[in-house]
Protein backbone atom coordinates (compact mmCIF):
# COMPACT_ATOMS: atom_id res chain seq x y z
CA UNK A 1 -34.94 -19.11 -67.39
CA UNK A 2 -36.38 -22.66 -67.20
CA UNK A 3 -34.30 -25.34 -65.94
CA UNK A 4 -35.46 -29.01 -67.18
CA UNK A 5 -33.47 -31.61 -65.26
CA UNK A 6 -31.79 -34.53 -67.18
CA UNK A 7 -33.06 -38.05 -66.10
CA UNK A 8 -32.45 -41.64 -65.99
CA UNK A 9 -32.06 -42.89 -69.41
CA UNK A 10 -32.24 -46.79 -68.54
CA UNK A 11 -33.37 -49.59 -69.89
CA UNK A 12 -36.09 -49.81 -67.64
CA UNK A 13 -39.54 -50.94 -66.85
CA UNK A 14 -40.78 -47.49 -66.46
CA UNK A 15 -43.96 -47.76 -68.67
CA UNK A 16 -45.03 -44.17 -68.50
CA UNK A 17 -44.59 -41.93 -70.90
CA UNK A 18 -43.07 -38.76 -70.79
CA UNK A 19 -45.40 -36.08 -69.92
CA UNK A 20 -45.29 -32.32 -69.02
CA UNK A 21 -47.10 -32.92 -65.86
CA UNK A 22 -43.70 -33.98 -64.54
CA UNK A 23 -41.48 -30.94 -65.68
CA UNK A 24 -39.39 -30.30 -62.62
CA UNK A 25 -39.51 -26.62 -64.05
CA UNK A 26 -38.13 -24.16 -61.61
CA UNK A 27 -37.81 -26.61 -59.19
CA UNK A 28 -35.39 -25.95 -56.18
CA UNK A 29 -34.30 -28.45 -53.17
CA UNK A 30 -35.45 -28.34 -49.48
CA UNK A 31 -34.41 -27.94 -46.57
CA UNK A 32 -34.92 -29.47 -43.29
CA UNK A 33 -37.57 -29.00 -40.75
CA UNK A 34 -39.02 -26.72 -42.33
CA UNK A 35 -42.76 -26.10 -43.58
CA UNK A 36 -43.42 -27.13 -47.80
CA UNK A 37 -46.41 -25.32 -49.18
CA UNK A 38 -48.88 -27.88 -50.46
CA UNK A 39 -47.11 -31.26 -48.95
CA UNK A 40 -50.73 -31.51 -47.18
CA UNK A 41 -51.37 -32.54 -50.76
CA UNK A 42 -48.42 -35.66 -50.77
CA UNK A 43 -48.24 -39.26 -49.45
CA UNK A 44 -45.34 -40.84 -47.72
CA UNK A 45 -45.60 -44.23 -47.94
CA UNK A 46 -42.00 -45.60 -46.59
CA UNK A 47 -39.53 -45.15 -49.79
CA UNK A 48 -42.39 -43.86 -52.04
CA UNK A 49 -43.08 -40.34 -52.35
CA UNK A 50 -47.31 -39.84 -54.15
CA UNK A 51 -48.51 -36.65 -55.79
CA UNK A 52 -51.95 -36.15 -56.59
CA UNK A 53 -50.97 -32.78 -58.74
CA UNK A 54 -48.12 -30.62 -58.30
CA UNK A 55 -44.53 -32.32 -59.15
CA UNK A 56 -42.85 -29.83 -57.44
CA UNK A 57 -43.95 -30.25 -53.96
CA UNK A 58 -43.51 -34.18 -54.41
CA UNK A 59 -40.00 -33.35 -54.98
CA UNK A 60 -39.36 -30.87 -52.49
CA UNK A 61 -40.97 -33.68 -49.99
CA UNK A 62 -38.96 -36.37 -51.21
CA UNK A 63 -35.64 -34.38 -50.73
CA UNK A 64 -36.69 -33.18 -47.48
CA UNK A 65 -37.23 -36.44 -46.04
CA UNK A 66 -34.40 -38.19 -47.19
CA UNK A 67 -32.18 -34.82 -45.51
CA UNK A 68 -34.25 -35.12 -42.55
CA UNK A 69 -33.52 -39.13 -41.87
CA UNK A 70 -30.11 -37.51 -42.31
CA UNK A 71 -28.08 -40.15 -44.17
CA UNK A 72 -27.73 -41.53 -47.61
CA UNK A 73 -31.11 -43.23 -49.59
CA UNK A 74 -33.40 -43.16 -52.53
CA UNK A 75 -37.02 -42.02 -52.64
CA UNK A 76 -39.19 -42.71 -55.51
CA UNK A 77 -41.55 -40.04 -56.57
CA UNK A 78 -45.16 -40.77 -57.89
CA UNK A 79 -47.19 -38.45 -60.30
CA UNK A 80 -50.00 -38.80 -62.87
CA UNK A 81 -47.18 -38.88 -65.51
CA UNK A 82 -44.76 -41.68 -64.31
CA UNK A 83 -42.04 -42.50 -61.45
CA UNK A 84 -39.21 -40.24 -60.66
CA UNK A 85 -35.88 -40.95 -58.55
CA UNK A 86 -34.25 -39.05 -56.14
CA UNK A 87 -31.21 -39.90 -54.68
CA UNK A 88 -28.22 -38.51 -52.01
CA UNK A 89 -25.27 -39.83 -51.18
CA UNK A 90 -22.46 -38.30 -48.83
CA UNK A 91 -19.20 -38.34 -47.63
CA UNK A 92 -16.43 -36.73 -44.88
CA UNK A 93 -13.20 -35.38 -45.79
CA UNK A 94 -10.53 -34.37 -43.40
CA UNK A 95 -8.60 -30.38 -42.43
CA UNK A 96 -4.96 -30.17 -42.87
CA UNK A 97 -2.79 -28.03 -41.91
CA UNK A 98 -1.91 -27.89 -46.19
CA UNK A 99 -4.71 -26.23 -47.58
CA UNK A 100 -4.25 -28.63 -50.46
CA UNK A 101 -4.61 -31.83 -49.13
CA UNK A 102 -7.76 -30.28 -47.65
CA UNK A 103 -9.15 -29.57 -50.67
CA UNK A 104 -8.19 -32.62 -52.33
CA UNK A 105 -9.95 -34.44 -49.55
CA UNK A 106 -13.14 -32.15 -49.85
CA UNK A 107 -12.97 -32.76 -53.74
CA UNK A 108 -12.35 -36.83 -52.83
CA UNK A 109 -15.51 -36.49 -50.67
CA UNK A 110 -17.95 -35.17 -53.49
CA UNK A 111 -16.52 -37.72 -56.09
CA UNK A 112 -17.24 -40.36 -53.33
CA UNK A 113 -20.55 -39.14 -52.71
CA UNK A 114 -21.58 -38.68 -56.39
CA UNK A 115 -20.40 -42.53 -56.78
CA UNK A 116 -22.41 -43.45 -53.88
CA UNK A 117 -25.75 -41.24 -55.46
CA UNK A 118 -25.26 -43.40 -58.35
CA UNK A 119 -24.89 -47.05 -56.94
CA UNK A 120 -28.39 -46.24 -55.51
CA UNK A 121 -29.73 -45.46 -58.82
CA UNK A 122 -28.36 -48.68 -60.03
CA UNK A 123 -29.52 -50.86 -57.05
CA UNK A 124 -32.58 -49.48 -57.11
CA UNK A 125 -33.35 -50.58 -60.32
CA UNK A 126 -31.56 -53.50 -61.43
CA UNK A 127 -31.43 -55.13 -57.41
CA UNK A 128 -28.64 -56.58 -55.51
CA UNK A 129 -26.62 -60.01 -55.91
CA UNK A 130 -26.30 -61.37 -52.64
CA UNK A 131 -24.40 -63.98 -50.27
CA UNK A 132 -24.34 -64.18 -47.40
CA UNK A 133 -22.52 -67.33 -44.65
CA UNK A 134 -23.44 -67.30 -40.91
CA UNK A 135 -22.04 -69.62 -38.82
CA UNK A 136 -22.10 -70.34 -35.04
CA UNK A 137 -20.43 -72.50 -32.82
CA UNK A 138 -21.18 -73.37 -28.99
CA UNK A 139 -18.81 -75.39 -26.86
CA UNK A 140 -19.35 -76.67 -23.26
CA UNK A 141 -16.83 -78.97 -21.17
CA UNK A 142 -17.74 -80.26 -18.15
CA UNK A 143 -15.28 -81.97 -15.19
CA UNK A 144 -17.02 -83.34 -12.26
CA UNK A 145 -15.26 -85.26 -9.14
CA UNK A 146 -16.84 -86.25 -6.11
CA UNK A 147 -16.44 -83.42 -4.14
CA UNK A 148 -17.26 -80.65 -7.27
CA UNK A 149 -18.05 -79.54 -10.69
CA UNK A 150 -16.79 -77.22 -13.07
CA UNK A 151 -17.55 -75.95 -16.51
CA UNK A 152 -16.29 -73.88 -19.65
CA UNK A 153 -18.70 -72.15 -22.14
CA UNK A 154 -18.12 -70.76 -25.49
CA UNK A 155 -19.66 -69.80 -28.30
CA UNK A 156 -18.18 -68.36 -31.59
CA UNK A 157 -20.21 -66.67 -34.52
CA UNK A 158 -18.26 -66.13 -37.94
CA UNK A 159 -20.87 -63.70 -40.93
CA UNK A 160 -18.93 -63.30 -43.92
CA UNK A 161 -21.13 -61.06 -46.26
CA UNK A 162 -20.53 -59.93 -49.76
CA UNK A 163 -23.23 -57.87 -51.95
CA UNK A 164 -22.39 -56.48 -55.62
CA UNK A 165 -24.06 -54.13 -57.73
CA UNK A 166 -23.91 -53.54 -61.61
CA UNK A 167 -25.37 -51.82 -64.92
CA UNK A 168 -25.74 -48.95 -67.19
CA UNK A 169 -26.51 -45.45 -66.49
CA UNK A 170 -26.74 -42.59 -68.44
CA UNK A 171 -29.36 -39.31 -68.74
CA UNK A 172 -28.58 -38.34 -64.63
CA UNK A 173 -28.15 -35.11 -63.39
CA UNK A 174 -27.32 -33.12 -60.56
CA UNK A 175 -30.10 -31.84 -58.46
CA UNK A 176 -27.82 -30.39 -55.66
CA UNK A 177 -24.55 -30.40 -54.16
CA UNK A 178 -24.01 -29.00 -50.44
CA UNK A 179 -20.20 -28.80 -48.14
CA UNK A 180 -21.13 -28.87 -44.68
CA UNK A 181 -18.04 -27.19 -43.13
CA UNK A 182 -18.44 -27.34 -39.57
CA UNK A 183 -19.37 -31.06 -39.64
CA UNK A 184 -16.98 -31.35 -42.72
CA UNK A 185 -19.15 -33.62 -44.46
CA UNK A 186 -20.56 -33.33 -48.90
CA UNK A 187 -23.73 -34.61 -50.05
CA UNK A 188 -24.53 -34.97 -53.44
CA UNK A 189 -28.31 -35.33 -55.16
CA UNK A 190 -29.49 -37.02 -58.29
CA UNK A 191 -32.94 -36.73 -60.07
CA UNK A 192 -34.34 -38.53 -62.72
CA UNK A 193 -38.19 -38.23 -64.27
CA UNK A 194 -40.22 -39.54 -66.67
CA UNK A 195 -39.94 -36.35 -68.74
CA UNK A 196 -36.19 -35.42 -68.77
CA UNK A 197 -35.81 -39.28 -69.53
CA UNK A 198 -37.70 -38.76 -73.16
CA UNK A 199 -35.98 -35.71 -73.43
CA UNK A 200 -32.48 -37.15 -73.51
CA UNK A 201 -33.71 -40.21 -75.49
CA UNK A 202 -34.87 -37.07 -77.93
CA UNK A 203 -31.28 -35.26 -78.34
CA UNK A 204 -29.52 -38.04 -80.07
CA UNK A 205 -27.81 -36.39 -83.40
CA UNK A 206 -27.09 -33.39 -84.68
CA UNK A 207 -30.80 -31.74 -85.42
CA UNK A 208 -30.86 -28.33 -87.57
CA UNK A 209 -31.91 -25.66 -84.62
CA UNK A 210 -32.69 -22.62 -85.67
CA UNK A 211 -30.53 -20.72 -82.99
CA UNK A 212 -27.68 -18.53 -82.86
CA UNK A 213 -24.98 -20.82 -81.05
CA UNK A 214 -23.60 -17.54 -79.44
CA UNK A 215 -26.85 -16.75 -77.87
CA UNK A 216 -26.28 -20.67 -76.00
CA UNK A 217 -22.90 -19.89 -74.29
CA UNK A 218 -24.60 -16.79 -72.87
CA UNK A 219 -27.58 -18.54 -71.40
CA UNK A 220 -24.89 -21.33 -69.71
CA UNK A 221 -22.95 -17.71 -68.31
CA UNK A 222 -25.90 -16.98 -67.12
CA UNK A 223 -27.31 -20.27 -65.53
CA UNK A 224 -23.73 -20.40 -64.55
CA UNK A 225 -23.72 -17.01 -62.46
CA UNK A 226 -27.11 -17.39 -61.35
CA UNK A 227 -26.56 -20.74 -59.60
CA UNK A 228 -24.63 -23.03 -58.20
CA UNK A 229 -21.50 -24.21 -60.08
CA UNK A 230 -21.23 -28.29 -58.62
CA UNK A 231 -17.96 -29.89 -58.68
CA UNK A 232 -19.27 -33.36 -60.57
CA UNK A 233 -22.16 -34.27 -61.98
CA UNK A 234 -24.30 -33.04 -65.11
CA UNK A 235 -27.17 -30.52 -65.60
CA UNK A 236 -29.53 -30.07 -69.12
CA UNK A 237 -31.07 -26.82 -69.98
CA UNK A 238 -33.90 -25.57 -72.28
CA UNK A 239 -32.94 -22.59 -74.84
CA UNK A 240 -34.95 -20.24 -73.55
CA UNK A 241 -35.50 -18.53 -77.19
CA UNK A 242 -36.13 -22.05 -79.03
CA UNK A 243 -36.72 -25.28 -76.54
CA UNK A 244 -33.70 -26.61 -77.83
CA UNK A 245 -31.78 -28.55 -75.49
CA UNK A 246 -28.69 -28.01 -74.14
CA UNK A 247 -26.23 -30.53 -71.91
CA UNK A 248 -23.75 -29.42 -69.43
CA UNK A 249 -21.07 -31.63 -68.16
CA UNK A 250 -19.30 -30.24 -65.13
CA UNK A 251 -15.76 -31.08 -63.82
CA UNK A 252 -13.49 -29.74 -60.98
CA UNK A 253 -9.94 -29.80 -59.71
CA UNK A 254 -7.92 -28.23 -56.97
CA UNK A 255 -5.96 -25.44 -58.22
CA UNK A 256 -2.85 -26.41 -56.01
CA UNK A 257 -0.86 -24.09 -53.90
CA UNK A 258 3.20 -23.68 -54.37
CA UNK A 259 6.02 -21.58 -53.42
CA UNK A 260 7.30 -21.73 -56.55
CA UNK A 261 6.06 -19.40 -59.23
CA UNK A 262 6.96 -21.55 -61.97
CA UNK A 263 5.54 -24.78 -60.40
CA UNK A 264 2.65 -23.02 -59.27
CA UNK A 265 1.65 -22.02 -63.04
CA UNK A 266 2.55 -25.57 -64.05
CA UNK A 267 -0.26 -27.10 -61.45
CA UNK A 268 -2.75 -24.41 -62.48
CA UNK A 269 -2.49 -25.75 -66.41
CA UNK A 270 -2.54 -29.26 -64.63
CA UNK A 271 -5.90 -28.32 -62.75
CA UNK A 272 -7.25 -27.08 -65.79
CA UNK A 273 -6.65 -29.86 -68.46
CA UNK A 274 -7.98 -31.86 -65.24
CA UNK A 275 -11.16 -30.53 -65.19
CA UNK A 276 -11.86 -30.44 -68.99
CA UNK A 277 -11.42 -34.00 -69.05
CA UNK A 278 -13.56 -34.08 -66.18
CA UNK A 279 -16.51 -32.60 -67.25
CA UNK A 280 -16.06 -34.05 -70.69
CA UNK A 281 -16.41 -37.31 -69.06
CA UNK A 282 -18.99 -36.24 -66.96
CA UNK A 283 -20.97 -35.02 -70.49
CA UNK A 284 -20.29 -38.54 -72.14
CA UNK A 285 -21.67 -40.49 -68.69
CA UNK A 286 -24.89 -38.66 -69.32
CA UNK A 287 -25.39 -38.64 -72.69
CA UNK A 288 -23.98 -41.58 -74.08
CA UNK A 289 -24.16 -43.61 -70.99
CA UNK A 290 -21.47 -45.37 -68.12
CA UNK A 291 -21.39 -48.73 -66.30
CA UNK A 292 -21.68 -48.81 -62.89
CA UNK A 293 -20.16 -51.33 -60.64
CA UNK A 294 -20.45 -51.27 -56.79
CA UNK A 295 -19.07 -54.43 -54.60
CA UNK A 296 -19.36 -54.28 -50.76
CA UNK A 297 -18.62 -56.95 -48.07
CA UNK A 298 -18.21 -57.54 -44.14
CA UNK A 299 -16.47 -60.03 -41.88
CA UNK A 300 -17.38 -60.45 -38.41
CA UNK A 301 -16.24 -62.32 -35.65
CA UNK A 302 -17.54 -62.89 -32.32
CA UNK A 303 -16.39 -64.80 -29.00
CA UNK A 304 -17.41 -65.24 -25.71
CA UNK A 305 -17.61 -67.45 -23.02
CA UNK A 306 -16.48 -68.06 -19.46
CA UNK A 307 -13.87 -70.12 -17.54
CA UNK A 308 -14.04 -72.02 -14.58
CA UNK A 309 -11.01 -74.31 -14.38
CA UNK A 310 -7.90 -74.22 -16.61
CA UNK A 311 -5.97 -77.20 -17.46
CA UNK A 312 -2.30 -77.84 -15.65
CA UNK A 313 -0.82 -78.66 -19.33
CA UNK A 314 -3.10 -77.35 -22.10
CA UNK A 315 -1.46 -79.63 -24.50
CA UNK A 316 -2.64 -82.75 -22.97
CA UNK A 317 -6.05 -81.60 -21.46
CA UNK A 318 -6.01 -84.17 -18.48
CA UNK A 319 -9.09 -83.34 -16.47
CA UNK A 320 -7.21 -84.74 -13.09
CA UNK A 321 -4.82 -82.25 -13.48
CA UNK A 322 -6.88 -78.62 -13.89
CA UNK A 323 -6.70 -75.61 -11.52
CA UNK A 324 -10.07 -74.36 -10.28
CA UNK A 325 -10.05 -70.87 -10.64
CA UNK A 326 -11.54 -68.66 -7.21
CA UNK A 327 -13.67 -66.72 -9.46
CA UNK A 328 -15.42 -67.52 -13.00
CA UNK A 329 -13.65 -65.76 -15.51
CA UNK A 330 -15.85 -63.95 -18.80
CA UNK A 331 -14.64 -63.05 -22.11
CA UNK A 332 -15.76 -61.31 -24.80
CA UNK A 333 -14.30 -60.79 -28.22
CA UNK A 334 -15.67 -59.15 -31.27
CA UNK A 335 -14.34 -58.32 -34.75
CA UNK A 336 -15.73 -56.58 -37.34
CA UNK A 337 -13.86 -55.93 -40.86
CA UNK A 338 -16.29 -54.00 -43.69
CA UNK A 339 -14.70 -52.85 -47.56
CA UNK A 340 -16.73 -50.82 -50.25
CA UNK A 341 -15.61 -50.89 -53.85
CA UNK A 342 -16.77 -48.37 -56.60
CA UNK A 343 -15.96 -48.36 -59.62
CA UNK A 344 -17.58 -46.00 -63.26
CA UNK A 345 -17.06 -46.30 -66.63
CA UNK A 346 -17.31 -44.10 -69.04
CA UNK A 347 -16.16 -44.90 -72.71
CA UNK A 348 -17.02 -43.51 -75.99
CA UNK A 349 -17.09 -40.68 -78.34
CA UNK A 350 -18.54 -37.06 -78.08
CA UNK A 351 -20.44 -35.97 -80.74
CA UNK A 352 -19.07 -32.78 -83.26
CA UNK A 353 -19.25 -29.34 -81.42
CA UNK A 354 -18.58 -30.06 -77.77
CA UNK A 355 -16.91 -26.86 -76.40
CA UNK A 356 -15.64 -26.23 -73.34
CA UNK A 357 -15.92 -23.15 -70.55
CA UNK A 358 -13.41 -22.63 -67.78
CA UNK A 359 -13.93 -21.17 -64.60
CA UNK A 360 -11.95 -20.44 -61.67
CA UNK A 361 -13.42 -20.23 -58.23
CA UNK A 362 -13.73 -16.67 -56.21
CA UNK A 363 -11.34 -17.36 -53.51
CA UNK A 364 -8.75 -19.21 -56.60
CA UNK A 365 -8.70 -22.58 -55.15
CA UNK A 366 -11.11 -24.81 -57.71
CA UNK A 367 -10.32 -25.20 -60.62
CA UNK A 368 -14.21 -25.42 -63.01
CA UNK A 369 -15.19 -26.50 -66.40
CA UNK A 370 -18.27 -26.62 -68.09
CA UNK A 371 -18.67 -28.96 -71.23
CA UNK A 372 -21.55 -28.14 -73.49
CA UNK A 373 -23.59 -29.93 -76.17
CA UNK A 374 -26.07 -28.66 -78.40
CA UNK A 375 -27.68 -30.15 -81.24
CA UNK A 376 -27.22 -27.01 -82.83
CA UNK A 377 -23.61 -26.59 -82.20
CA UNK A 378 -22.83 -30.52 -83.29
CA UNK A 379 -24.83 -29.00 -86.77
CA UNK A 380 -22.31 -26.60 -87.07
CA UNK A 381 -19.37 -28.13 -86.43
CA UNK A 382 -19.85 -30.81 -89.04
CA UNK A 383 -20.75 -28.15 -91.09
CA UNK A 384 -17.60 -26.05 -91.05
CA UNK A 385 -15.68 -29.75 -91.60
CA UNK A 386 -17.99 -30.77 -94.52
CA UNK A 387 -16.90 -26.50 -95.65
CA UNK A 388 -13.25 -27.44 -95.11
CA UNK A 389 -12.68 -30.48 -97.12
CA UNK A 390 -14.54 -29.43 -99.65
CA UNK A 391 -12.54 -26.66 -100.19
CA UNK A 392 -9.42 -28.88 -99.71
CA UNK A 393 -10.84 -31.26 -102.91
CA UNK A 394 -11.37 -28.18 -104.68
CA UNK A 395 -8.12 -27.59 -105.23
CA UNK A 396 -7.38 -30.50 -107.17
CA UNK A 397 -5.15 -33.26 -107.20
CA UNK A 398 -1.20 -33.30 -106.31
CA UNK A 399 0.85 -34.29 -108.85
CA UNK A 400 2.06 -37.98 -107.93
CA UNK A 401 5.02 -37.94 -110.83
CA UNK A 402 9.05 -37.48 -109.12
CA UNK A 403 12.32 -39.66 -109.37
CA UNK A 404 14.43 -41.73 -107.46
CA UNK A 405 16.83 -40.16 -104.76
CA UNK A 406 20.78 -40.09 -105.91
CA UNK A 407 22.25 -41.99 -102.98
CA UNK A 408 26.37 -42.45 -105.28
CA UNK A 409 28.57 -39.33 -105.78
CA UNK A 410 28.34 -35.43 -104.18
CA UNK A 411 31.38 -35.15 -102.56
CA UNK A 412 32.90 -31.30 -103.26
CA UNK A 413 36.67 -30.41 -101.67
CA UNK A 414 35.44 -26.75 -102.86
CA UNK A 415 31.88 -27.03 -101.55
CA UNK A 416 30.53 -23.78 -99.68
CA UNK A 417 31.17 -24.53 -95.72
CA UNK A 418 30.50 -21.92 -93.23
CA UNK A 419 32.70 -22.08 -90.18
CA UNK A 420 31.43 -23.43 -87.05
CA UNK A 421 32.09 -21.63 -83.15
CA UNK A 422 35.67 -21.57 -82.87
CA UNK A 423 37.42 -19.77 -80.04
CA UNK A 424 38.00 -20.11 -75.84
CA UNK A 425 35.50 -20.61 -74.07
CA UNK A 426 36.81 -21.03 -70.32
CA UNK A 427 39.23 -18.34 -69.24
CA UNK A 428 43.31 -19.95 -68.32
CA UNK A 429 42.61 -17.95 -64.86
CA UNK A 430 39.48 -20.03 -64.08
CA UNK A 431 41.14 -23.81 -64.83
């Protein structure tokens, strides 16, 4: 089965054109320190990732080195065909002794990390609006007498910092997820190439594809069994029968955990609907687009200095009365205060035919769906409605002709009236 990975469908300055040279067919992520066949055959050059020929090792490269520098980046990927991105974000979640509040952490840590993925997409491209104040202060009194001399120093720094990112993304996909348990920490990859960017650009509307649309659920079983299921994200495959495309949009929740049969069913429908929505939203984000807003800041605060003398009365500061101290006294005082704000919107309509797969995890805990488009499936949705209301027409028109209601009059002492529930209903014994 060929896998063709979605990409960034921006409005960017990429000025290549889509080409097959940059297929990303097959392709599968790295892993660290360990030896890629052909990378003899790639350039590193800081951020920028150069292929002579074979897309696939520039990838496997790329991903290597950015899991290798071991925290969160972006590495742009050069081949004859264009520029592709690749980018990881990550994030820690916490054990509990409630195995839901675990997962709900783990599931808070790939959501985190998938925002994270896709701020660096969007700063990347579209850059960073920055300010930035730094400020710094230095003090120094002096007493000298006739017999000796004494001095205070200090010096105070104040860096306020604030840096905001912002635009539209749509077309990304999810190259791979990974749950580090022992270190309990989630990373999350995007990709995005020239080719998978003309190829979402390409699926707009419902196109007439020869395929059976029962024959494209089974290939998404299959990719579904054959790989990994990610909790967020989105993924695009290629019919293998036809070339048509197919989009997946994947969502997750925690199936939660109660000692209460009844509640317990309730949470499982609850983790369900959850995760439709999810990858539903997920599905619209890639296809139809999402803004993308990402504000950070920091506040620091620094003090030092040292003390010789200290005045009597510090409210009046009279240098003839101060108290020398036996030994110079140093201080140091540092704050540091940081905040990161993400935010994505997605908003909008899903074309005719999206259907839905669910999924529950082998050990029971997540909670998976799988939302799937298909040109051909949109075709035959709109079909079957154009089918229905014809059929509805055809059966002409309902008579519009009646009278008015007869609100005066009706009243009947010999009407029919069944009797009501008569009788006791709390024994005497019981009162």
């Amino acid at each position: 089965m060929k896998l063709h990975i979605l990409g960034l469908a921006l409005s960017l300055s990429f000025a290549s054109q889509a080409s097959d040279d940059f297929d990303l067919t097959d392709m599968l992520p790295a892993t660290p320190n360990t030896t890629i066949e052909g990378a003899e055959n790639v350039t590193v050059k800081g951020d920028v990732v150069v292929a002579s020929s074979d897309p696939k090792v520039a990838v496997a490269v790329a991903h290597q080195a950015l899991l290798e520098d071991d925290e969160d980046g972006v590495k742009m990927i050069q081949v004859g065909s264009g520029t592709g991105i690749l980018s990881i974000g990550s994030a820690s979640y916490t054990g509990y002794n409630n195995m839901n509040a675990t997962l709900l952490s783990k599931r808070g840590a790939y959501n985190q990390a998938y925002l994270v993925a896709k701020k660096q997409l969007i700063e990347n491209m579209k850059g960073v609006e920055h300010q930035c104040n730094n400020v710094a202060s230095l003090s120094l009194e002096n007493i000298e007498t006739g017999n000796e001399g004494v001095a205070n120093t200090q010096n105070k720094m104040t860096e306020a910092c604030k840096e905001a990112v912002s635009g539209s993304l749509a077309g990304f996909v999810t190259f791979d997820v990974n749950d580090d348990v022992e270190n309990k920490t989630v990373r999350v990859s995007l990709i995005s190439t020239p080719k998978t960017r003309s190829q979402i650009s390409k699926n707009s509307g419902a196109l007439v594809v020869n395929t059976d649309p029962n024959s494209i659920f089974k290939q998404v079983i299959k990719d579904i069994k054959s790989g990994v299921l990610p909790p967020v994200g989105a993924k695009v495959l290629s019919d293998a029968r036809t070339g048509e495309t197919i989009i997946l949009g994947y969502g997750s929740a925690i199936i939660r955990n109660n000692k209460s049969s009844s509640v317990a069913r309730k949470l499982k429908q609850v983790a369900k609907r959850q995760s439709q929505t999810r990858a539903r939203s997920a599905l619209l984000a890639t296809m139809k687009g999402e803004k993308v807003y990402w504000q950070g800041s920091f506040d620091e605060n620094q003090m030092e200095g040292t003390t010789q003398f200290e005045y009597d009365d510090p409210d009046f500061n009279d240098p003839q009365q101060v108290k020398v101290l036996d030994e110079e006294r140093s201080e140091f005082l540092n704050q540091l205060k940081t905040s990161d704000e993400y935010a994505t919107i997605a908003q909008g309509k899903l074309p005719a035919g999206v259907n839905t797969k669910s999924f529950k995890s082998a050990d029971g805990h997540w909670q998976y769906t799988v939302a799937v488009y298909a040109p051909s499936l949109e075709a035959a949705a709109k079909k079957a409605n154009a089918e229905m209301v014809s059929k509805i027409q055809g059966h002409g028109t309902v008579s519009s002709t009646g009278r008015k209601i007869k609100a005066v009059g009706g009243k009947n002492e010999k009407a029919e009236n069944p009797k009501g529930a008569s009788g006791q209903v709390t024994k005497k014994g019981d009162l």
